[in-house]
C-alpha atoms as a PDB file:
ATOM      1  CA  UNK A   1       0.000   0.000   0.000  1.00  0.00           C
ATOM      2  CA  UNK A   2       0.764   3.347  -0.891  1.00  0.00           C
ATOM      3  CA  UNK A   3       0.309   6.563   1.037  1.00  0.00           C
ATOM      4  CA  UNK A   4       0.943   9.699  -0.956  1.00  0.00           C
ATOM      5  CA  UNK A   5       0.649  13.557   0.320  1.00  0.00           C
ATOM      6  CA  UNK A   6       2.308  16.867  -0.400  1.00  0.00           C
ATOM      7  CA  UNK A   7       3.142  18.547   2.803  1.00  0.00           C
ATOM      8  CA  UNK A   8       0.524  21.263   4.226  1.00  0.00           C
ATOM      9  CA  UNK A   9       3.322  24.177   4.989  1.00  0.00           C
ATOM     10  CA  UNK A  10       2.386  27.719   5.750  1.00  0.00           C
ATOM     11  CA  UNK A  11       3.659  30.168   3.107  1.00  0.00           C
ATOM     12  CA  UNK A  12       6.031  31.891   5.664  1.00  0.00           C
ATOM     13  CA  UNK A  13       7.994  28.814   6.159  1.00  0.00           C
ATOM     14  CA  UNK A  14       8.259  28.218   2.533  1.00  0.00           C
ATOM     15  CA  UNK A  15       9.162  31.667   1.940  1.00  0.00           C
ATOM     16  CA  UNK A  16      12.259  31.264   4.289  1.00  0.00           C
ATOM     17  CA  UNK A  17      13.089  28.131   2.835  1.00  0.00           C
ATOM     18  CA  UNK A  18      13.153  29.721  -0.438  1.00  0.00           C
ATOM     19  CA  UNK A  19      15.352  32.819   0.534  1.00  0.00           C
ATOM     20  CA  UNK A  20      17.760  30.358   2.570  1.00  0.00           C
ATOM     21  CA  UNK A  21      18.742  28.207  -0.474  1.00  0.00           C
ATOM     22  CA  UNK A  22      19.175  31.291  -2.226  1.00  0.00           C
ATOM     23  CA  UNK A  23      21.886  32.789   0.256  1.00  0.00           C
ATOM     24  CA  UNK A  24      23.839  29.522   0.148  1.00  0.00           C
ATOM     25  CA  UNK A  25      24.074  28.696  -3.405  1.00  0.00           C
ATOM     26  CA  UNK A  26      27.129  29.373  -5.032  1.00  0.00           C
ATOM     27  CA  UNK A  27      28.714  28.877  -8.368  1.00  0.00           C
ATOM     28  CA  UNK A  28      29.107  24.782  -9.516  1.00  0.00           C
ATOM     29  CA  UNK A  29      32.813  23.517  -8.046  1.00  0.00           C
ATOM     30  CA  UNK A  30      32.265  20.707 -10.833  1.00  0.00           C
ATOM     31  CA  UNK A  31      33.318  17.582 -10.463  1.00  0.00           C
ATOM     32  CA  UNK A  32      36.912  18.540 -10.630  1.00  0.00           C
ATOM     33  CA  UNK A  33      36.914  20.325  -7.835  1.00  0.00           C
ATOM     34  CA  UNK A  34      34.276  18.375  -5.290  1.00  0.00           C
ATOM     35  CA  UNK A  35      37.304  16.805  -4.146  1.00  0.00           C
ATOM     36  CA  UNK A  36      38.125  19.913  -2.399  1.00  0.00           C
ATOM     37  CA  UNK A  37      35.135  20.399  -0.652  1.00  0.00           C
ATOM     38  CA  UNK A  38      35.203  17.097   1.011  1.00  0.00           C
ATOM     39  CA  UNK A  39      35.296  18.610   4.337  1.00  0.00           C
ATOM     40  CA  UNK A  40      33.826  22.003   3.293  1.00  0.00           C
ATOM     41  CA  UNK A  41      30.944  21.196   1.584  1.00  0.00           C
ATOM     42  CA  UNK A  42      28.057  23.615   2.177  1.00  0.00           C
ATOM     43  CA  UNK A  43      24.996  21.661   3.242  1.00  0.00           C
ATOM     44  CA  UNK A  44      27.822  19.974   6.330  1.00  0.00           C
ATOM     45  CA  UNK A  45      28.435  23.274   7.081  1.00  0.00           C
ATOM     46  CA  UNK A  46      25.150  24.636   7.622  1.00  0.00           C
ATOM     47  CA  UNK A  47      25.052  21.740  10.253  1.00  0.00           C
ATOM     48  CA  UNK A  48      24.091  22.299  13.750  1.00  0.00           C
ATOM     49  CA  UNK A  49      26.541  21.606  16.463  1.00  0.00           C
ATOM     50  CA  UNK A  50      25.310  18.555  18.599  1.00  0.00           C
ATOM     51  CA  UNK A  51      24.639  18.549  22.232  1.00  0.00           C
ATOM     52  CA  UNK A  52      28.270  16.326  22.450  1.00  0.00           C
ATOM     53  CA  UNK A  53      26.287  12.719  22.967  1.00  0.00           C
ATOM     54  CA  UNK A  54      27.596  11.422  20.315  1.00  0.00           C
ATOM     55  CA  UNK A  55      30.492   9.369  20.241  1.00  0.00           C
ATOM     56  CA  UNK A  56      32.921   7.260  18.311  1.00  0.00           C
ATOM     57  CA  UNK A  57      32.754   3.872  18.508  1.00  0.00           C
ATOM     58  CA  UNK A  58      33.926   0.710  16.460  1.00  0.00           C
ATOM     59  CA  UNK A  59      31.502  -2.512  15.075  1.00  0.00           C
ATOM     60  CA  UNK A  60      33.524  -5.297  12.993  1.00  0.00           C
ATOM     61  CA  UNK A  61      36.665  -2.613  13.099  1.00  0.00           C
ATOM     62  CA  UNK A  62      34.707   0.220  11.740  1.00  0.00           C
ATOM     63  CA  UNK A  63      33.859   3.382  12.660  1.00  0.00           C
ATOM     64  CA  UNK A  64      30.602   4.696  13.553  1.00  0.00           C
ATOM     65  CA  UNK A  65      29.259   7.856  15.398  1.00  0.00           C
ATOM     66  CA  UNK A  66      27.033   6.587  18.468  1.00  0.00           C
ATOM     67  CA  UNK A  67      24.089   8.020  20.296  1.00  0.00           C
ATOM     68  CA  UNK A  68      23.198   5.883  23.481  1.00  0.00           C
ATOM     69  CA  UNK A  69      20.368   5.979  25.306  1.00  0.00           C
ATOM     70  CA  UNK A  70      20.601   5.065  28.610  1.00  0.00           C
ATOM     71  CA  UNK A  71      18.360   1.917  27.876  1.00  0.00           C
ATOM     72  CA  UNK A  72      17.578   1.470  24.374  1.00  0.00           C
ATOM     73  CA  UNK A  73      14.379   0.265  23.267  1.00  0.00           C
ATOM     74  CA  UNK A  74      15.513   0.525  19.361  1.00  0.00           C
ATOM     75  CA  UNK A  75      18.276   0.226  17.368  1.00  0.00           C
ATOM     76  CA  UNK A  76      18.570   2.630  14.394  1.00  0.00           C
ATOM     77  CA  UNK A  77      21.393   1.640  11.910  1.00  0.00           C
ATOM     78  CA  UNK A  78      22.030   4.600   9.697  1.00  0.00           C
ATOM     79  CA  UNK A  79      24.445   5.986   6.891  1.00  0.00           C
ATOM     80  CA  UNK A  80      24.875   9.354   6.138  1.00  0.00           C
ATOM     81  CA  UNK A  81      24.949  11.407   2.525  1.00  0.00           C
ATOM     82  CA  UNK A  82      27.216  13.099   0.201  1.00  0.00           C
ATOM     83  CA  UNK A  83      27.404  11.379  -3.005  1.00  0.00           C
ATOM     84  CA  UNK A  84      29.512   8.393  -1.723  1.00  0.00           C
ATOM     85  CA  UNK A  85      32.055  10.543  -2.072  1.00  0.00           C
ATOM     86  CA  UNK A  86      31.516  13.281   0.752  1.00  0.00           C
ATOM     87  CA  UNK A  87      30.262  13.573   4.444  1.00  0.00           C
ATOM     88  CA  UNK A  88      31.078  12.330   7.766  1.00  0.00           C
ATOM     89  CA  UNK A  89      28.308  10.815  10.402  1.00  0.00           C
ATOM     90  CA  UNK A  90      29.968  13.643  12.986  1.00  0.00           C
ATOM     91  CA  UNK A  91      28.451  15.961  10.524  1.00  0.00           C
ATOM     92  CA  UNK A  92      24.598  15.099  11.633  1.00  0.00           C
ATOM     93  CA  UNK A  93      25.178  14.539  15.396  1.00  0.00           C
ATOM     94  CA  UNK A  94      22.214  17.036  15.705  1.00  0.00           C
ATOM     95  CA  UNK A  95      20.103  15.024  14.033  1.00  0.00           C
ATOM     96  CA  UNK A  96      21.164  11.967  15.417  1.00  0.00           C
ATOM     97  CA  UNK A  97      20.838  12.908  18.996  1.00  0.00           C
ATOM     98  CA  UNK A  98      17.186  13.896  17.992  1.00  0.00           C
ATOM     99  CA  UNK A  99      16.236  10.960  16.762  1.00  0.00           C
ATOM    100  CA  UNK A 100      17.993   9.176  19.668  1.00  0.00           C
ATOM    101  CA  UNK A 101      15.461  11.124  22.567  1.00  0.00           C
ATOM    102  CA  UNK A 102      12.481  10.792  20.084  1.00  0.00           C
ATOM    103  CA  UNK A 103      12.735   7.196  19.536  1.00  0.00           C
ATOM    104  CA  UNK A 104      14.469   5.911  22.356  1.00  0.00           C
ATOM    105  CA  UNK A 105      17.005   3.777  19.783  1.00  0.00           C
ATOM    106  CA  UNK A 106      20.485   3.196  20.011  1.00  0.00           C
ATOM    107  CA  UNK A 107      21.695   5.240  16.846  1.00  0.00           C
ATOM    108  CA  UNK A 108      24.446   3.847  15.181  1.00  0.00           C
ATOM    109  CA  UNK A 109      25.937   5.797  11.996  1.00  0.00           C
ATOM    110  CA  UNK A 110      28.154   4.503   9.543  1.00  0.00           C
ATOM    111  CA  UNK A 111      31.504   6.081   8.791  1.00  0.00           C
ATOM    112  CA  UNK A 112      31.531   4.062   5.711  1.00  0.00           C
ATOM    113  CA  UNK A 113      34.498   3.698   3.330  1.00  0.00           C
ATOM    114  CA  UNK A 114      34.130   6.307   0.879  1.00  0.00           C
ATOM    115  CA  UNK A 115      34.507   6.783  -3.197  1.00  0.00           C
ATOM    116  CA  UNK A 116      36.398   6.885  -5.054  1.00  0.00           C
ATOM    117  CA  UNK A 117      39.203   5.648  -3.191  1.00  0.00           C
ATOM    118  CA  UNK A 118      37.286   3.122  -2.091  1.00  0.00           C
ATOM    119  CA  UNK A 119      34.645   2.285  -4.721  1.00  0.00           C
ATOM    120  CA  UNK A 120      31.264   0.140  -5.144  1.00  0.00           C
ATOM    121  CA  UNK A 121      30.391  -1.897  -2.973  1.00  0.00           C
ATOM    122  CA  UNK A 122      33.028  -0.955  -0.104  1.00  0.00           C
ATOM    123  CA  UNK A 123      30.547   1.589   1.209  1.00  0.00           C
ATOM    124  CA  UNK A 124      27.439  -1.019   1.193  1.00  0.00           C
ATOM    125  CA  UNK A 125      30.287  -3.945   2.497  1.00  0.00           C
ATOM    126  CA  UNK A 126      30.693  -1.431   5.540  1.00  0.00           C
ATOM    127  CA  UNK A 127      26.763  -0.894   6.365  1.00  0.00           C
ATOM    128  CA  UNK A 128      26.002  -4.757   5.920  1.00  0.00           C
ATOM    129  CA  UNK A 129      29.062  -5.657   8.323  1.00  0.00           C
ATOM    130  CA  UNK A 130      28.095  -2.881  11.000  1.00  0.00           C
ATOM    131  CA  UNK A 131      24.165  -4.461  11.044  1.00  0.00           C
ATOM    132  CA  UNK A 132      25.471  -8.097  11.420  1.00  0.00           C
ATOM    133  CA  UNK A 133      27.633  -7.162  14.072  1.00  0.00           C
ATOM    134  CA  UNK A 134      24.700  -5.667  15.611  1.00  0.00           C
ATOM    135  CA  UNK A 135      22.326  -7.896  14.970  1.00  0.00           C
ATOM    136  CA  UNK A 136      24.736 -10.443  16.698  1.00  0.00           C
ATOM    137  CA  UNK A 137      25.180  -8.624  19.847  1.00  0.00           C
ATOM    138  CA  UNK A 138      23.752  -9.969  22.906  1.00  0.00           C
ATOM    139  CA  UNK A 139      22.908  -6.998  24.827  1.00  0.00           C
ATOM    140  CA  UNK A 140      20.488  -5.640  21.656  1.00  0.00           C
ATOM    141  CA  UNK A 141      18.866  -8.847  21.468  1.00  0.00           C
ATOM    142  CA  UNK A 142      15.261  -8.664  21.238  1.00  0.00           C
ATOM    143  CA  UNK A 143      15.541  -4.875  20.127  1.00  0.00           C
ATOM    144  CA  UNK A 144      13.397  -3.966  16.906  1.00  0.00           C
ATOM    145  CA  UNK A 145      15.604  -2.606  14.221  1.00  0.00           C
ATOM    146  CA  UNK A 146      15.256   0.705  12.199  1.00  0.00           C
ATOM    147  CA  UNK A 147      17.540   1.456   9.088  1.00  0.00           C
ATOM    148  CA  UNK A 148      17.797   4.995   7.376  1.00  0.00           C
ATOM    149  CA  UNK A 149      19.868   7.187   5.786  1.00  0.00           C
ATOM    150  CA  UNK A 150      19.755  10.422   3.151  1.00  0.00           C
ATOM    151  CA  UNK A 151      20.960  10.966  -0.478  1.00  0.00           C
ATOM    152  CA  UNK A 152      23.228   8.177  -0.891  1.00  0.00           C
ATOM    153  CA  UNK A 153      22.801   7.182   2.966  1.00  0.00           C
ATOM    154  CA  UNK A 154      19.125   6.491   1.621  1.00  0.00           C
ATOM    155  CA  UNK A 155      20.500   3.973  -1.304  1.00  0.00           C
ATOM    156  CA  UNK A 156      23.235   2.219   0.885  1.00  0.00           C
ATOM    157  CA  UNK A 157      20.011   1.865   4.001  1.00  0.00           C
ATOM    158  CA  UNK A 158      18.192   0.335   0.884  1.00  0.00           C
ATOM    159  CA  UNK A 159      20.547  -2.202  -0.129  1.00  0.00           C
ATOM    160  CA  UNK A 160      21.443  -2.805   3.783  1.00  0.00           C
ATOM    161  CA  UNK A 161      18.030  -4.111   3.804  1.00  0.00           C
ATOM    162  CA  UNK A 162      19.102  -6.482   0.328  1.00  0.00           C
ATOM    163  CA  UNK A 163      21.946  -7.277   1.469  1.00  0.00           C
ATOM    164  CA  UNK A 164      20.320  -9.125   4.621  1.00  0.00           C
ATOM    165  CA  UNK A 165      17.427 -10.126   3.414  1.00  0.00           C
ATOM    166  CA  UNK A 166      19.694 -12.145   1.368  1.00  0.00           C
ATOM    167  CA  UNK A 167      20.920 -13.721   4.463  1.00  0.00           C
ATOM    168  CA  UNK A 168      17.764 -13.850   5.626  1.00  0.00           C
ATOM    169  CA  UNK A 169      18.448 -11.686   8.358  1.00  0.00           C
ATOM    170  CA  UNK A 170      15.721  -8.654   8.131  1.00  0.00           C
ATOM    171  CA  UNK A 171      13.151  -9.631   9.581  1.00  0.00           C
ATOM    172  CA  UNK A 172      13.999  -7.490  12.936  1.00  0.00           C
ATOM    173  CA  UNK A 173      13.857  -4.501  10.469  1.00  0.00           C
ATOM    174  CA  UNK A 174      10.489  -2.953  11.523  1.00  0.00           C
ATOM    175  CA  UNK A 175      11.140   0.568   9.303  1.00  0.00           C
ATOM    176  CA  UNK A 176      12.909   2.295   6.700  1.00  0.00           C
ATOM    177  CA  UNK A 177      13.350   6.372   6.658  1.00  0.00           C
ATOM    178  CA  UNK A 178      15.179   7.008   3.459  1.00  0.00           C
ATOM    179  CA  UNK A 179      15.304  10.901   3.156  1.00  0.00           C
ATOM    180  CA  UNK A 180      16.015  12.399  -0.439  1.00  0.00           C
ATOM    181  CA  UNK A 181      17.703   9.266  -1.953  1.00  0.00           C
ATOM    182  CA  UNK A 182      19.094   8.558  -4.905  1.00  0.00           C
ATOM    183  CA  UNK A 183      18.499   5.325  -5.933  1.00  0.00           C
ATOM    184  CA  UNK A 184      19.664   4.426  -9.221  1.00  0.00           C
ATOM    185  CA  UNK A 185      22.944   5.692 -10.380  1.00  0.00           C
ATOM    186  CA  UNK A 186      21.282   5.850 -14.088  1.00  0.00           C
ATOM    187  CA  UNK A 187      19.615   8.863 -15.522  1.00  0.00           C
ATOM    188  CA  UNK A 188      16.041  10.050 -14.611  1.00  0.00           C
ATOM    189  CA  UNK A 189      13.771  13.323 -16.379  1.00  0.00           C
ATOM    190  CA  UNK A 190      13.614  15.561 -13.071  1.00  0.00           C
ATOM    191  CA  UNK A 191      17.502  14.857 -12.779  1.00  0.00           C
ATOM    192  CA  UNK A 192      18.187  15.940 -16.771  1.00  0.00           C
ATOM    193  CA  UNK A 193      15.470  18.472 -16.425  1.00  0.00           C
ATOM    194  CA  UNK A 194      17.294  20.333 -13.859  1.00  0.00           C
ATOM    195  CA  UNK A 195      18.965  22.217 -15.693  1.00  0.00           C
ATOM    196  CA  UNK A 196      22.036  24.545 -15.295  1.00  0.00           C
ATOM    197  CA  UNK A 197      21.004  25.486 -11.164  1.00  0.00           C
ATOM    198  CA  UNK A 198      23.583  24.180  -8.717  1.00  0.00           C
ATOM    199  CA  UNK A 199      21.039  24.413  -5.503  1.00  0.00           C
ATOM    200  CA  UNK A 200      23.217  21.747  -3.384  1.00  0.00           C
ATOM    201  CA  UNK A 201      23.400  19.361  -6.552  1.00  0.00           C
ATOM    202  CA  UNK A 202      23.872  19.668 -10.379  1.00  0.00           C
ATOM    203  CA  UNK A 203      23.970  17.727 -12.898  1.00  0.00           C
ATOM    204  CA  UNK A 204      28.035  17.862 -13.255  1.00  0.00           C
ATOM    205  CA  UNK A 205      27.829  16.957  -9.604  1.00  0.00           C
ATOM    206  CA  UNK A 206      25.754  13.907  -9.781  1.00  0.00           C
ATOM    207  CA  UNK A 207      27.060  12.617 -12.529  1.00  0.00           C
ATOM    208  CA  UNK A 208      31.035  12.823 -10.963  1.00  0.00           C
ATOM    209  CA  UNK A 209      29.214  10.990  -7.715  1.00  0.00           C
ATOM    210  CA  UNK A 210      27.915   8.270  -9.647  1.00  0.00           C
ATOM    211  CA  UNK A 211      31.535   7.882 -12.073  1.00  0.00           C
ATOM    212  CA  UNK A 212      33.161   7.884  -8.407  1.00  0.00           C
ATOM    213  CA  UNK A 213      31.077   5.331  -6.968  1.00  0.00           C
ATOM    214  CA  UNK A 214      30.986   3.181 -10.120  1.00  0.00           C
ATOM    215  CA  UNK A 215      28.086   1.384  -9.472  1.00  0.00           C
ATOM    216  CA  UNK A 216      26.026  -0.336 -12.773  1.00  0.00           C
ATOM    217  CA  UNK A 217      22.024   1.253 -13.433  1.00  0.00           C
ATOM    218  CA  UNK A 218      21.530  -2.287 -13.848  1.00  0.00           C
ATOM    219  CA  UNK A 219      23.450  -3.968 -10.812  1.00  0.00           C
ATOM    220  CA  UNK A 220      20.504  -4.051  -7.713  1.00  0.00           C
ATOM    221  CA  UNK A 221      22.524  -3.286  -4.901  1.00  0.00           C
ATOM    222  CA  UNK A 222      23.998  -0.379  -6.486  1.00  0.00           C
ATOM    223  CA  UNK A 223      20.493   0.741  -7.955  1.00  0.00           C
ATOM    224  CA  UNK A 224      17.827  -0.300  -5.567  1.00  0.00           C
ATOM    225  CA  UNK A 225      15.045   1.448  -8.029  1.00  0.00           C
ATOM    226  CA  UNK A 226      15.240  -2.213  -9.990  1.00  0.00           C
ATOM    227  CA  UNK A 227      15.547  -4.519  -6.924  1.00  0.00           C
ATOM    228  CA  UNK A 228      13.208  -6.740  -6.477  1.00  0.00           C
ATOM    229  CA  UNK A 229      11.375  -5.200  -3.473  1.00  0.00           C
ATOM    230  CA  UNK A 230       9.637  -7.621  -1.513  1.00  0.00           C
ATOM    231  CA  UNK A 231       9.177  -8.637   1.897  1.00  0.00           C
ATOM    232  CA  UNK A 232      10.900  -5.635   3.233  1.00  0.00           C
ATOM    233  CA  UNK A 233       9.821  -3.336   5.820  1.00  0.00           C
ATOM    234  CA  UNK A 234       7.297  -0.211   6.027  1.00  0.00           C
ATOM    235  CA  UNK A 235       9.087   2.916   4.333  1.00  0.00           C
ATOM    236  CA  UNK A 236       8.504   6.631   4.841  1.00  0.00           C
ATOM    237  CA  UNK A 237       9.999   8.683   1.420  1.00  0.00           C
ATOM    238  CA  UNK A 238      10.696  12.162   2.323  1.00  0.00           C
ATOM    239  CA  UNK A 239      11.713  14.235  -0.685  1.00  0.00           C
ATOM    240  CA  UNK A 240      11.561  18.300  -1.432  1.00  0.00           C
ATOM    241  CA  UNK A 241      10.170  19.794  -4.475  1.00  0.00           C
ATOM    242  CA  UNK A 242      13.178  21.460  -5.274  1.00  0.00           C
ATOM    243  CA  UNK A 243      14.848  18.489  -5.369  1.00  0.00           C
ATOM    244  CA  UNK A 244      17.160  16.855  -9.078  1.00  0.00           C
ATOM    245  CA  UNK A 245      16.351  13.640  -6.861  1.00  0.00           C
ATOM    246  CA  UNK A 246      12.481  14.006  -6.475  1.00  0.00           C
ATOM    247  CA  UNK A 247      11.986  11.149  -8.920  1.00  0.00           C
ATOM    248  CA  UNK A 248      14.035   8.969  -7.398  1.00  0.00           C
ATOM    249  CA  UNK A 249      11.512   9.243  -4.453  1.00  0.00           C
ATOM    250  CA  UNK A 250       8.536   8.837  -6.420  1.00  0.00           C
ATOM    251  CA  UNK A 251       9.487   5.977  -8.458  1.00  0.00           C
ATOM    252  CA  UNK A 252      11.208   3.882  -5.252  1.00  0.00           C
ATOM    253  CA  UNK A 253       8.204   4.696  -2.916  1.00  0.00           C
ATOM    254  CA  UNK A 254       6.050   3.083  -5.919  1.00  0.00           C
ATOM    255  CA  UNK A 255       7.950   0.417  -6.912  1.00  0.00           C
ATOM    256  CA  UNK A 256       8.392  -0.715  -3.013  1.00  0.00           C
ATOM    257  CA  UNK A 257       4.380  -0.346  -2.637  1.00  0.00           C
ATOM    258  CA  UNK A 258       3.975  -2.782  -5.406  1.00  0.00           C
ATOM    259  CA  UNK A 259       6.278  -5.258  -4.239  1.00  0.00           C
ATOM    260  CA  UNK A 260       3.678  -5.758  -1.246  1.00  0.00           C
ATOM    261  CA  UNK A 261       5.202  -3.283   1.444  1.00  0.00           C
ATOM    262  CA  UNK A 262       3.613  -0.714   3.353  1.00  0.00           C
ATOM    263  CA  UNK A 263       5.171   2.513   1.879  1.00  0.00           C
ATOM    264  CA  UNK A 264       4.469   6.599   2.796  1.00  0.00           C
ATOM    265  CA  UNK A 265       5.529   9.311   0.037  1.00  0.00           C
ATOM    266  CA  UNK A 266       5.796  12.883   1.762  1.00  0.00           C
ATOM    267  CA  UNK A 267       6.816  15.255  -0.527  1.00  0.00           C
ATOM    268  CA  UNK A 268       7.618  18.962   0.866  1.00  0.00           C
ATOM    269  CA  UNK A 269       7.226  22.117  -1.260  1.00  0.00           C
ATOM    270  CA  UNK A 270      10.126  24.292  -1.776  1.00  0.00           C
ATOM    271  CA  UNK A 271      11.854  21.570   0.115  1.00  0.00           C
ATOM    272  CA  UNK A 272      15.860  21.366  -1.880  1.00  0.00           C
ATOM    273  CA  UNK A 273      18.241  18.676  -1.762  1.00  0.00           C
ATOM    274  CA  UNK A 274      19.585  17.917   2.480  1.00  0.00           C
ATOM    275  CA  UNK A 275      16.727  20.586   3.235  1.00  0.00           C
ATOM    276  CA  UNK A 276      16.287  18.366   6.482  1.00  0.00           C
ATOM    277  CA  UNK A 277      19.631  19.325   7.888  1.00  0.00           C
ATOM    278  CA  UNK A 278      19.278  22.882   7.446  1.00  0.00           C
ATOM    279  CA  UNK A 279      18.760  25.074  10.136  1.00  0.00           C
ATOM    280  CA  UNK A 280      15.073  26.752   9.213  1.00  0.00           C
ATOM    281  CA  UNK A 281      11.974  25.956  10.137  1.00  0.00           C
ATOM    282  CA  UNK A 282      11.255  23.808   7.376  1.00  0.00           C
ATOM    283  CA  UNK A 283      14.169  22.042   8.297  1.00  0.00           C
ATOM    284  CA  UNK A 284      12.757  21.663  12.021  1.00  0.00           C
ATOM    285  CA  UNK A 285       9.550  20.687  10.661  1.00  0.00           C
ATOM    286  CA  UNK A 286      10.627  17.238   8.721  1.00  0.00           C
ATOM    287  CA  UNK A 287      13.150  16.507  11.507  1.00  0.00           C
ATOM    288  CA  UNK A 288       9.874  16.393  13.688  1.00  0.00           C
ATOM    289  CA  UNK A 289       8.346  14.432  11.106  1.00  0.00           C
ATOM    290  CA  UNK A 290      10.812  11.957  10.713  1.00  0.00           C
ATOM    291  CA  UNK A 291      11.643  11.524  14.097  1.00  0.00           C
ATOM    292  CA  UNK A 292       7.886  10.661  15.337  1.00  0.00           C
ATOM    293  CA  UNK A 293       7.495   8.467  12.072  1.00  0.00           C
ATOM    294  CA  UNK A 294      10.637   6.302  13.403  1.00  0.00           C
ATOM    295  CA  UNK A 295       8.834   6.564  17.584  1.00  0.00           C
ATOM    296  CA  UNK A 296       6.026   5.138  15.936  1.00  0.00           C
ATOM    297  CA  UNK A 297       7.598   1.975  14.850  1.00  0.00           C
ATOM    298  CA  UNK A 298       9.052   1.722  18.064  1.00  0.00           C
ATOM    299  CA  UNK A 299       5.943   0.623  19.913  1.00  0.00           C
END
């Protein structure tokens, strides 16, 4: 089943989120030059600071950014964005910590190998290793699982979910946030029909992410969009108008409806690319969203 709605948001809040992209756009680095911005990149530094609860800690010998609860009731495995090329999971303690007092979970965020040093499927190898290793450890036993993740966090939560169903090891998944994914590394229309903007992505941009990672359209764990999709768990799709990526959102939430799964499309006017992690009120009001969306598959 599907669930489809476009976001009731008062003008005023749509206004700001307007005139906020507009003050932080700046002219397209190109792919030459993303590099660069690794650790500079706009939308990370529009970040903010955390409340200093989360920490580093290792699963299977890789790193991760913690929140702990002082007695979980979840577990939320999640990987963060930037093209599989950019981003850190320090860069959304905020956001984690949030989600940690809303839901209750023990949030654990990848600090997955990244592109294109480290290439397809190192980054998905990474996620799959840190959700055995928690799925494995005694003290979470019993714990319901939640799996999330934006942009390219969104695509390597989705093939998490592949990767253990595979094993047959999902079932303890009770929810999926994917936030503004990307999820095929082919070519969709509102991706060429973006035009010449650089609003957080461009086309240049995308298209050096995707060479980077060097995952195939075709392969399913590189392109969830043409995965076969069943027997996975509910899904919330949270995607902006303003967004190259809004297709990927509407085709995914679809396709994962019609494999049999409970799925919820939210789409949020004037809403751009990583407009969750930015610090206006529309950014406060899908953070709210998504964290009472993850309480509620709590129990």
């Amino acid at each position: 089943m599907l669930r489809f709605s476009v976001v009731d948001v008062p003008a005023g809040i749509r206004a700001e989120a307007r005139a906020h992209a507009e003050s932080v756009t700046f002219d397209d680095p190109g792919p030459l030059e993303a590099r660069a911005l690794r650790s500079s990149y706009w939308v990370t530094n529009q970040s903010v600071p955390g409340d200093g609860l989360a920490v580093d800690r290792s699963f299977d010998g890789i790193r991760c950014r913690v929140v702990r609860p002082d007695e979980p009731r979840a577990v939320y495995l999640h990987a963060h964005g930037g093209g599989f090329v950019l981003g850190d999971p320090a860069d959304q303690d905020r956001q984690l910590e949030g989600i940690a007092r809303k839901t209750g979970a023990l949030v654990v965020s990848v600090a997955y190998r990244l592109a294109p040093e480290h290439p397809y499927p190192a980054g998905l190898d990474d996620c799959e290793a840190v959700a055995h290793a928690l799925l494995d450890d005694a003290e979470l036993a019993g714990l319901p699982f939640l799996v999330g993740g934006e942009s390219a966090g969104a695509n390597l939560a989705a093939a998490t979910l592949l990767r253990l169903r595979a094993a047959g090891r999902h079932h303890r998944f009770v929810a999926a946030n994917l936030v503004n994914g990307v999820f095929t590394t082919g070519s969709l229309p509102s991706r060429e029909a973006w035009g010449d903007r650089f609003t957080v992505l461009s086309l240049p941009l995308m298209a050096y992410f995707h060479e980077a990672y060097g995952g195939d359209p075709l392969d399913p764990l590189a392109s969830p969009l043409v995965a076969d999709l069943a027997d996975l768990p509910p899904a919330l799709f949270t995607v902006g108008t303003e967004d190259p990526l809004l297709d990927d959102s509407l085709l995914m939430a679809n396709r994962w409806a019609m494999a049999g799964n409970h799925a919820e499309l939210e789409i949020w006017p004037d809403g751009v690319h990583a407009f969750d992690g930015l610090p206006t009120r529309l950014g406060t009001m899908v953070r709210r969203r998504l964290g009472a969306w993850l309480a509620d598959h709590v129990g």
